[in-house]
PDB file of N, CA and C in Angstrom:
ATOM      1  N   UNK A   1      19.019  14.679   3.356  1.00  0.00           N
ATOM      2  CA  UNK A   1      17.990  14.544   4.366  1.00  0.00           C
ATOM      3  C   UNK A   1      18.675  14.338   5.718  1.00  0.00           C
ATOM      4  N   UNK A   2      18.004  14.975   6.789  1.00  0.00           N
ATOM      5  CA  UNK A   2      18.438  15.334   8.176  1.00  0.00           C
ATOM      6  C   UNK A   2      18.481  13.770   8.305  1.00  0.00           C
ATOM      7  N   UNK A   3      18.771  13.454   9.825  1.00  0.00           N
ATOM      8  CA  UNK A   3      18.663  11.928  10.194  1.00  0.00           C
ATOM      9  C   UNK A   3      17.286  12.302  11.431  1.00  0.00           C
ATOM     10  N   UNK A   4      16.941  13.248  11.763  1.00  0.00           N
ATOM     11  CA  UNK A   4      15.916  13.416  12.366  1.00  0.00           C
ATOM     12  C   UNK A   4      14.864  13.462  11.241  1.00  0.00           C
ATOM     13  N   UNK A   5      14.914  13.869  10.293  1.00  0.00           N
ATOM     14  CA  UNK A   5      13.846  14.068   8.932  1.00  0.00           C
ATOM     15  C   UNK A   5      13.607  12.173   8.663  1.00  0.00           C
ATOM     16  N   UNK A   6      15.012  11.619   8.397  1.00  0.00           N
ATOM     17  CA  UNK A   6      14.710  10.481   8.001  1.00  0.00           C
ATOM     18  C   UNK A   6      13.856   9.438   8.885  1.00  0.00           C
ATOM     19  N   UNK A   7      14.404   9.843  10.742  1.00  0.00           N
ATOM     20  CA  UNK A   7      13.589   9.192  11.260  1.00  0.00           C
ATOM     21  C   UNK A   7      12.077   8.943  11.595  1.00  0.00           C
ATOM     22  N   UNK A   8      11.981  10.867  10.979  1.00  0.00           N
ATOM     23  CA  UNK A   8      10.445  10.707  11.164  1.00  0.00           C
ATOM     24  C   UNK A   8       9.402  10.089   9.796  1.00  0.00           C
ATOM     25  N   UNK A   9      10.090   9.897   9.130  1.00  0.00           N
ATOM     26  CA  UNK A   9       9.687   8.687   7.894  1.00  0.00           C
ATOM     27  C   UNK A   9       9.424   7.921   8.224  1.00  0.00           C
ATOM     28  N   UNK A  10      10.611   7.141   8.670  1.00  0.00           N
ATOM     29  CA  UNK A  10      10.564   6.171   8.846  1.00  0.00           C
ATOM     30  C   UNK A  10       9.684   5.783  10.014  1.00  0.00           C
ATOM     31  N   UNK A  11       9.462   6.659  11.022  1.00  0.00           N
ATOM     32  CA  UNK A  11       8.210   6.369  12.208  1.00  0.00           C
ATOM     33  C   UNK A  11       6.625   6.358  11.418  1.00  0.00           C
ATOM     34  N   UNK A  12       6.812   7.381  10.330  1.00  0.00           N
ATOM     35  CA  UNK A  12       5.280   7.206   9.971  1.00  0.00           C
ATOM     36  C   UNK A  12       5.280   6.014   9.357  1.00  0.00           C
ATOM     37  N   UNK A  13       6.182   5.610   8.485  1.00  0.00           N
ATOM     38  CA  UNK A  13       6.103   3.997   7.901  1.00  0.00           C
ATOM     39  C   UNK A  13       5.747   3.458   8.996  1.00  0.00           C
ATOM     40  N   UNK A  14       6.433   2.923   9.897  1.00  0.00           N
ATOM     41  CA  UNK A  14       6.107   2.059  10.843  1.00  0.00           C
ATOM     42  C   UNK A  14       4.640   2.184  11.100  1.00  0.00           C
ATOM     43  N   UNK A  15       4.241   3.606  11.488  1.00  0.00           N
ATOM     44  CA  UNK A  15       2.777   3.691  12.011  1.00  0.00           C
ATOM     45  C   UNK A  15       1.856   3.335  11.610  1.00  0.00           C
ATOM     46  N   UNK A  16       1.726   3.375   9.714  1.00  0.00           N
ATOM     47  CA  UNK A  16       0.761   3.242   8.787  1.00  0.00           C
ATOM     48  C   UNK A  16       1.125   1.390   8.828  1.00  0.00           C
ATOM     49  N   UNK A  17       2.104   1.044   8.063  1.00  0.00           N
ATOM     50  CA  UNK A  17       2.311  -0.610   8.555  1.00  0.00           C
ATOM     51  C   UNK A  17       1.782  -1.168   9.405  1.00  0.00           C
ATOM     52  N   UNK A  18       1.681  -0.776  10.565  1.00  0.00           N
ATOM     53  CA  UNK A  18       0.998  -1.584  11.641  1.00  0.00           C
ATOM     54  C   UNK A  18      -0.587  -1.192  11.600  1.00  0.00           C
ATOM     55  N   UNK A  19      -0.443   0.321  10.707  1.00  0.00           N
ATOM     56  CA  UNK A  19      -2.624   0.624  10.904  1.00  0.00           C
ATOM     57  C   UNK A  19      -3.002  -0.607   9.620  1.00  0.00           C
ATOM     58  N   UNK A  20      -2.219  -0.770   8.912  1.00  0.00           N
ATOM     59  CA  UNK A  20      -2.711  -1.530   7.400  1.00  0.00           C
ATOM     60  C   UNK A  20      -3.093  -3.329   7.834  1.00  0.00           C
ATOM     61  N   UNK A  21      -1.485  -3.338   9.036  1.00  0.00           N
ATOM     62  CA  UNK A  21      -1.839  -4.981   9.337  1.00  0.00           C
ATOM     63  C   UNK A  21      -3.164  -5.251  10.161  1.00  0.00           C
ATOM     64  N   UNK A  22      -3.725  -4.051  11.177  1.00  0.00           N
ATOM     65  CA  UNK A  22      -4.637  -4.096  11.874  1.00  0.00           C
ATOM     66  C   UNK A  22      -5.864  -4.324  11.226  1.00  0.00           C
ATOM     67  N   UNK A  23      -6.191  -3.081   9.630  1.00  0.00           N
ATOM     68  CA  UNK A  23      -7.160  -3.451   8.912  1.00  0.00           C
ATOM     69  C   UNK A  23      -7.318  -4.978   8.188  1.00  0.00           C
ATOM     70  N   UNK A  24      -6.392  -5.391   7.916  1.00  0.00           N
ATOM     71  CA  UNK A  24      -6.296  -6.633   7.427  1.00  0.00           C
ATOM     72  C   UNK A  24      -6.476  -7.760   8.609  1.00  0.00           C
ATOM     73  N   UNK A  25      -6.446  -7.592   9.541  1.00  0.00           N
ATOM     74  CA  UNK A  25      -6.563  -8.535  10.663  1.00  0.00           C
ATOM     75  C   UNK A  25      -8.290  -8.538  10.494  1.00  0.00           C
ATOM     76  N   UNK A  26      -8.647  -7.118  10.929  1.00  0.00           N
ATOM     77  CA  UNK A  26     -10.079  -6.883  11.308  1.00  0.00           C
ATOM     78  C   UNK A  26     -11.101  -7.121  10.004  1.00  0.00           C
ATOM     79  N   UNK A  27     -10.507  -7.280   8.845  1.00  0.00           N
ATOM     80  CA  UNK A  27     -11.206  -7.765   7.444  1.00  0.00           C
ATOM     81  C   UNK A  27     -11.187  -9.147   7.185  1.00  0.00           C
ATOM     82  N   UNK A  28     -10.343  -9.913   7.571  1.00  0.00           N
ATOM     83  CA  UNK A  28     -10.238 -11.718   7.750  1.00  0.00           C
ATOM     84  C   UNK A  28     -10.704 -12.082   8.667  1.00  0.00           C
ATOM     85  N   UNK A  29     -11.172 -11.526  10.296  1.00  0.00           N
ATOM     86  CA  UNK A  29     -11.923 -12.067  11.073  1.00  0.00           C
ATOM     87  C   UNK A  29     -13.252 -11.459  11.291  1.00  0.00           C
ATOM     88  N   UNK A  30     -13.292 -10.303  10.572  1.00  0.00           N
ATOM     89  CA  UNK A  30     -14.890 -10.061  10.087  1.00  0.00           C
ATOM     90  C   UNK A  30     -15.568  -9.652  11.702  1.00  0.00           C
ATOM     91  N   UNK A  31     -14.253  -9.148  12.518  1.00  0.00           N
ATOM     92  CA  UNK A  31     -15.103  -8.290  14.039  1.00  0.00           C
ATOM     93  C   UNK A  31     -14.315  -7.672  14.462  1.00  0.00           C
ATOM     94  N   UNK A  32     -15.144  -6.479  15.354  1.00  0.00           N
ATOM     95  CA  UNK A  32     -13.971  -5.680  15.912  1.00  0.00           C
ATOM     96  C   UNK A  32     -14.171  -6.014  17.415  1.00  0.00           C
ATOM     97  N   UNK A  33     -14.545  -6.907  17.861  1.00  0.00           N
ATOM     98  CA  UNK A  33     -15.006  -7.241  19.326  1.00  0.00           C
ATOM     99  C   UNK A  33     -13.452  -6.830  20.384  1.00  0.00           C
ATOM    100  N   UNK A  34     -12.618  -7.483  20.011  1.00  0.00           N
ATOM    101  CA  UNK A  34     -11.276  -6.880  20.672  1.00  0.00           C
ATOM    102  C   UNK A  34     -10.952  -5.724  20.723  1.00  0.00           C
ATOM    103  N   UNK A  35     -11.505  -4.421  20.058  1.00  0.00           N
ATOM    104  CA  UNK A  35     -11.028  -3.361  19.943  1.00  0.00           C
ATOM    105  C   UNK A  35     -12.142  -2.659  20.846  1.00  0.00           C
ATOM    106  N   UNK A  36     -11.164  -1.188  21.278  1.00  0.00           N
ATOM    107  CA  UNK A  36     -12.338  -0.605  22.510  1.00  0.00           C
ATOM    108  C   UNK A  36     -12.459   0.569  21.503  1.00  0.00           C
ATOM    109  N   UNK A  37     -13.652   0.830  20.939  1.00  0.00           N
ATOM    110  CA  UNK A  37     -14.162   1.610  20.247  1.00  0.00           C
ATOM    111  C   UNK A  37     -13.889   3.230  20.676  1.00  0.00           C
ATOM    112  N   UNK A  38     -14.380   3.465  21.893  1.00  0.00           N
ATOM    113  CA  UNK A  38     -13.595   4.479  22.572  1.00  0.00           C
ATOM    114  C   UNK A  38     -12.162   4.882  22.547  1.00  0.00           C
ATOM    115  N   UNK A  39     -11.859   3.846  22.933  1.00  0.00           N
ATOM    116  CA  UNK A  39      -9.841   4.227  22.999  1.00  0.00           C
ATOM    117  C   UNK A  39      -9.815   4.559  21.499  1.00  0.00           C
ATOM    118  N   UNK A  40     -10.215   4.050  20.365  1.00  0.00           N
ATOM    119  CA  UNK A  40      -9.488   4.243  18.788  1.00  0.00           C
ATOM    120  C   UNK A  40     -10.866   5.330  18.977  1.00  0.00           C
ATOM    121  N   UNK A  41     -11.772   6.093  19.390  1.00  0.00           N
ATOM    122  CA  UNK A  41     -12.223   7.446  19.158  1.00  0.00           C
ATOM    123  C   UNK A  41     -11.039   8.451  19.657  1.00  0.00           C
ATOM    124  N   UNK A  42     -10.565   7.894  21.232  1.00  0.00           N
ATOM    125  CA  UNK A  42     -10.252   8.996  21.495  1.00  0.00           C
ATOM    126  C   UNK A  42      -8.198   9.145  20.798  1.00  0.00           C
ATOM    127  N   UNK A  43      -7.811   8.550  20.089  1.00  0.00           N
ATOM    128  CA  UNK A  43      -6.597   8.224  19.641  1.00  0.00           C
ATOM    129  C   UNK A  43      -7.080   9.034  18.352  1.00  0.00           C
ATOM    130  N   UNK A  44      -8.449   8.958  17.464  1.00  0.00           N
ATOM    131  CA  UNK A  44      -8.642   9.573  16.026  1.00  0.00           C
ATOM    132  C   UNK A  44      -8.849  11.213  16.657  1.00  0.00           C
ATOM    133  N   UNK A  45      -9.193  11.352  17.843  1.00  0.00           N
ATOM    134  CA  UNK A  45      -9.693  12.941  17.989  1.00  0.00           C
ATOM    135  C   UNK A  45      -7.958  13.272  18.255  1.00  0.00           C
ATOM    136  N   UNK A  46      -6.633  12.471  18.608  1.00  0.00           N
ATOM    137  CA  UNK A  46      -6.152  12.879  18.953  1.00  0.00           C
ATOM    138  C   UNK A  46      -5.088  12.856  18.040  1.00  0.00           C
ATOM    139  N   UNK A  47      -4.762  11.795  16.679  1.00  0.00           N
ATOM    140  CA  UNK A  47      -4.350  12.241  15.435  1.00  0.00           C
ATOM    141  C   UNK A  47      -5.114  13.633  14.825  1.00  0.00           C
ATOM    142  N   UNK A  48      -6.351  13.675  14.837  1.00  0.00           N
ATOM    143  CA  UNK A  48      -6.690  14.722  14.093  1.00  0.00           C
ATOM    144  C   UNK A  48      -6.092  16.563  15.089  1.00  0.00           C
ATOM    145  N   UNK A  49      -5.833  16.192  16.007  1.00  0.00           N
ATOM    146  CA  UNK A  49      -5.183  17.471  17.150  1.00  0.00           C
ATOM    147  C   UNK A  49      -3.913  17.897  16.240  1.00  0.00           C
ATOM    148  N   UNK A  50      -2.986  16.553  16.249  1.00  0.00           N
ATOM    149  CA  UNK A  50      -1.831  16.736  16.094  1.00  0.00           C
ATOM    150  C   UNK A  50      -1.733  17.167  14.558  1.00  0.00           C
ATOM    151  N   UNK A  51      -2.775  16.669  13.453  1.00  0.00           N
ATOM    152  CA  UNK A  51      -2.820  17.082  12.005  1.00  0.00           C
ATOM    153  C   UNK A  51      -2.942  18.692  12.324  1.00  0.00           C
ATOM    154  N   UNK A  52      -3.426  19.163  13.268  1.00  0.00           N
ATOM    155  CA  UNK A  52      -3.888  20.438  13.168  1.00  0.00           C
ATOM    156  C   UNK A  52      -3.002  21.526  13.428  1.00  0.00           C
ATOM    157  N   UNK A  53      -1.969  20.856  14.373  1.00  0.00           N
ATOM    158  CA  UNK A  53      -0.908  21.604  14.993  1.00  0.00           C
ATOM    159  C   UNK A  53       0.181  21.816  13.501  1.00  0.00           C
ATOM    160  N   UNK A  54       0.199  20.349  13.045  1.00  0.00           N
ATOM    161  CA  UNK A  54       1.103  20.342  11.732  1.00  0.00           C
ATOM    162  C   UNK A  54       0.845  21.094  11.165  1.00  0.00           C
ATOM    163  N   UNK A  55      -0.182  21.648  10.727  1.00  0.00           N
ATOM    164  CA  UNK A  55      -0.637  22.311   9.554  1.00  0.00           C
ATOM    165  C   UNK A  55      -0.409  23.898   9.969  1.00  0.00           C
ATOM    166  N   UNK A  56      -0.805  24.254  11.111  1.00  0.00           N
ATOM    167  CA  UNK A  56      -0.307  25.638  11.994  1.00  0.00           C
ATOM    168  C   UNK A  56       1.061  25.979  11.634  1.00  0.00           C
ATOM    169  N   UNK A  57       1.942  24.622  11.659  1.00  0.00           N
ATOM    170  CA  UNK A  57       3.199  24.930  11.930  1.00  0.00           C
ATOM    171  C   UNK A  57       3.603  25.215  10.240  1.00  0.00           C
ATOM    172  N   UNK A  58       3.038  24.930   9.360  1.00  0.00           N
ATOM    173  CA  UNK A  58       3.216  25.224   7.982  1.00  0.00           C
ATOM    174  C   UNK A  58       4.674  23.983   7.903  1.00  0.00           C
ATOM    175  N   UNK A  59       4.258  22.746   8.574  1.00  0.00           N
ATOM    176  CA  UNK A  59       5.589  22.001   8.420  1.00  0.00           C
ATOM    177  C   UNK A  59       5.171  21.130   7.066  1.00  0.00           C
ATOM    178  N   UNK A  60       5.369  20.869   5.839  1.00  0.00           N
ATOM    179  CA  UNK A  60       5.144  19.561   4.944  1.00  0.00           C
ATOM    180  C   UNK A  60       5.162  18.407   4.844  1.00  0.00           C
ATOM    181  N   UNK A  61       6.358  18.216   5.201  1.00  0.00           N
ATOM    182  CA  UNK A  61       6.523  16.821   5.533  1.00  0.00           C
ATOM    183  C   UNK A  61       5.523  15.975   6.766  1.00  0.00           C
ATOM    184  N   UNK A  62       5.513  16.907   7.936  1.00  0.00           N
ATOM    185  CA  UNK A  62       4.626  16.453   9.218  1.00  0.00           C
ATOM    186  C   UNK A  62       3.346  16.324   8.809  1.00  0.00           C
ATOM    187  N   UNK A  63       2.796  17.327   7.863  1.00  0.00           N
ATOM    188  CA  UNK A  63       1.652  17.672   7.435  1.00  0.00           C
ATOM    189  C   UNK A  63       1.312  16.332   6.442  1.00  0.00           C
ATOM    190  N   UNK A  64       2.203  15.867   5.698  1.00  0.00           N
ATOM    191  CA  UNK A  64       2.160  14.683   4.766  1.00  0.00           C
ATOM    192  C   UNK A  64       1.908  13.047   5.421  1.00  0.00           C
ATOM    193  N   UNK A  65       2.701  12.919   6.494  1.00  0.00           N
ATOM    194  CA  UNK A  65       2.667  11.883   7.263  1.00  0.00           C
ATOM    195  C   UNK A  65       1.788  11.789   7.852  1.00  0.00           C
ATOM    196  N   UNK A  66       1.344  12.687   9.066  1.00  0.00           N
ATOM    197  CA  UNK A  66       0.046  12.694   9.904  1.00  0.00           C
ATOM    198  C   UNK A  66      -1.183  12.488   8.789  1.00  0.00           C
ATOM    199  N   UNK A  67      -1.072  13.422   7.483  1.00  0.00           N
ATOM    200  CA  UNK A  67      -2.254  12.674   6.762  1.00  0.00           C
ATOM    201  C   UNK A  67      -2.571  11.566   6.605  1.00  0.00           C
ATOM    202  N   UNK A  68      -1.457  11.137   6.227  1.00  0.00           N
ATOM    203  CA  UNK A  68      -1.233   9.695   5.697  1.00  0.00           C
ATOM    204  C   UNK A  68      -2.226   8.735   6.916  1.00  0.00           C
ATOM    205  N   UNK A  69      -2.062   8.904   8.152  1.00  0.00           N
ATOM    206  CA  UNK A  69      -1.915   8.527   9.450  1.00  0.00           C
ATOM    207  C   UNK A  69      -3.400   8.597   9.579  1.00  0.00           C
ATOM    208  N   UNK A  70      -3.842  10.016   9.543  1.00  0.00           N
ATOM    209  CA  UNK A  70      -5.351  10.143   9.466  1.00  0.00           C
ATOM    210  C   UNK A  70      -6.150   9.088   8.284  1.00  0.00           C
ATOM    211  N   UNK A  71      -5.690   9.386   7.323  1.00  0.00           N
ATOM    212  CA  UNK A  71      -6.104   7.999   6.437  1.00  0.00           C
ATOM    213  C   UNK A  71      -6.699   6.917   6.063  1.00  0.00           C
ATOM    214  N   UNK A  72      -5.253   6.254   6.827  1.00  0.00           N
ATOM    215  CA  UNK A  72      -5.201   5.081   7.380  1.00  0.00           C
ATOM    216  C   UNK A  72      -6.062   4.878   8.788  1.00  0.00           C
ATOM    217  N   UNK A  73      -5.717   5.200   9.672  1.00  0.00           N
ATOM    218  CA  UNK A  73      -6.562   5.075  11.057  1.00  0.00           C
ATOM    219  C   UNK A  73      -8.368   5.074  10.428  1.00  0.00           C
ATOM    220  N   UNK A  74      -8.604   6.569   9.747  1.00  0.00           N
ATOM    221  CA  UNK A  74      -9.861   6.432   9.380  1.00  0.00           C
ATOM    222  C   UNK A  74     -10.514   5.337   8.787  1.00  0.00           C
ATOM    223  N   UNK A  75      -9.540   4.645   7.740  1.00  0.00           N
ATOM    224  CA  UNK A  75      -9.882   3.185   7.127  1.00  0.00           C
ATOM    225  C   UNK A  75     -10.253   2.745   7.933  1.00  0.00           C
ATOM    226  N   UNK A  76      -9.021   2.311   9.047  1.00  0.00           N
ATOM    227  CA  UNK A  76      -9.454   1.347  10.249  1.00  0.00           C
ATOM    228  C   UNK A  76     -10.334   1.960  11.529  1.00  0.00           C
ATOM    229  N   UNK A  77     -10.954   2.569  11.319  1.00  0.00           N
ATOM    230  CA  UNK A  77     -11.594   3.239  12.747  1.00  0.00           C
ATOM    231  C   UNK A  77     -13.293   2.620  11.895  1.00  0.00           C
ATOM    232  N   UNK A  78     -13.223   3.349  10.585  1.00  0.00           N
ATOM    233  CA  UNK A  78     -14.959   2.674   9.745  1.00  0.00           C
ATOM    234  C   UNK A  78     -15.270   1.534   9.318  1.00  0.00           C
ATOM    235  N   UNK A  79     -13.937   0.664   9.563  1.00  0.00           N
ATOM    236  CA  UNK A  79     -13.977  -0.729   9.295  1.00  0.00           C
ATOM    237  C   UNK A  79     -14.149  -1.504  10.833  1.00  0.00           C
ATOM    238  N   UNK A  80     -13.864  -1.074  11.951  1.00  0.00           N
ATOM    239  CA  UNK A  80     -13.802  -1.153  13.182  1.00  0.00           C
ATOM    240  C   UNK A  80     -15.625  -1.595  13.398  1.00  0.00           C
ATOM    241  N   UNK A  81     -16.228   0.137  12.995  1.00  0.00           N
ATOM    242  CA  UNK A  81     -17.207   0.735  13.115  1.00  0.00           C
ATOM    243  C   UNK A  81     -18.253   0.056  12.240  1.00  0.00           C
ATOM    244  N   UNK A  82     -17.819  -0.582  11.302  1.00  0.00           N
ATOM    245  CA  UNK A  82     -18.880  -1.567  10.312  1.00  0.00           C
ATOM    246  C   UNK A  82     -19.457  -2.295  11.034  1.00  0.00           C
ATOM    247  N   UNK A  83     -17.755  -3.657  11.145  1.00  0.00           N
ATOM    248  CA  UNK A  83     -18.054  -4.654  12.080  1.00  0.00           C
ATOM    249  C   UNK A  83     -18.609  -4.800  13.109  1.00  0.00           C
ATOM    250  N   UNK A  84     -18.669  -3.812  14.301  1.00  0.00           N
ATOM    251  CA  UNK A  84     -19.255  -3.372  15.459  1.00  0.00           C
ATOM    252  C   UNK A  84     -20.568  -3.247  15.614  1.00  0.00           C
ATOM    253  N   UNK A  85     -21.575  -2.692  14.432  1.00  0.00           N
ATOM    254  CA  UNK A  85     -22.544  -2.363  13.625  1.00  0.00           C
ATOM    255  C   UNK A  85     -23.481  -3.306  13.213  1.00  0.00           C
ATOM    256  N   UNK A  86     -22.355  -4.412  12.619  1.00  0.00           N
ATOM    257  CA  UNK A  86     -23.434  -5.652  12.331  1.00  0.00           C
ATOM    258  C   UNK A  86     -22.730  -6.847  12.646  1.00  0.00           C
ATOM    259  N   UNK A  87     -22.217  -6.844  14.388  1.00  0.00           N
ATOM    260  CA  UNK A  87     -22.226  -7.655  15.082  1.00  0.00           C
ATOM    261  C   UNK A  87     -23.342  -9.079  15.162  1.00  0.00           C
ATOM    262  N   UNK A  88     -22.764  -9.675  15.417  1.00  0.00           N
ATOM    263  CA  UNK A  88     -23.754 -10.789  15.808  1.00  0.00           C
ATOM    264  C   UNK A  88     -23.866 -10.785  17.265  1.00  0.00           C
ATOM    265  N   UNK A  89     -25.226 -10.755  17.937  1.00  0.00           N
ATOM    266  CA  UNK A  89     -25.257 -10.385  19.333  1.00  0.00           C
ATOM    267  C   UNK A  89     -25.425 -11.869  20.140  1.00  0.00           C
ATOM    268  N   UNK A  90     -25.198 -12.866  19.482  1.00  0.00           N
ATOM    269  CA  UNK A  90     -25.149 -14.085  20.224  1.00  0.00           C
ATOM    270  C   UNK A  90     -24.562 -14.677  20.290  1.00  0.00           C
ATOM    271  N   UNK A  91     -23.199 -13.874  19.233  1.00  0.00           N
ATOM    272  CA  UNK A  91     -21.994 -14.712  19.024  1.00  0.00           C
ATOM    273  C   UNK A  91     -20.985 -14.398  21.068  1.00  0.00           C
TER     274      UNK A  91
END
């Protein structure tokens, strides 16, 4: 394995790690009030760009990770989107 191949592993690890700690943050405090619903729309329209380019490019590996990425984010974008949903409006 290239060391550019390995690094991009190792970047999607990182990426998904930090989407997993986010869901777990936003599932123990039961809100997404800190999060700007917009910015994580326009970040999912813009993973799903880059899934698209991957897939053009007939690359596998890119194509494997960015899924992964889509995924994950999606977990956390409908878990975002729950909480947001059935806010408490007096909290």
């Amino acid at each position: 394995m290239a060391l550019l191949d390995l690094l991009t592993l190792l970047s999607y690890i990182a990426l998904n790690v930090d989407i997993v700690l986010q869901i777990r943050r936003i599932y123990h405090t039961k809100s997404s009030r800190d999060l700007s619903l917009f910015g994580m729309s326009v970040r999912y329209a813009a993973i799903l760009i880059v899934l698209f380019k991957f897939i053009s490019l007939s690359d596998a590996p890119l194509i494997l990770g960015q899924g992964l990425i889509v995924l994950t984010f999606t977990t956390y974008f409908a878990l975002a989107l729950y909480y947001f949903a059935n806010r408490n409006p007096e909290a």
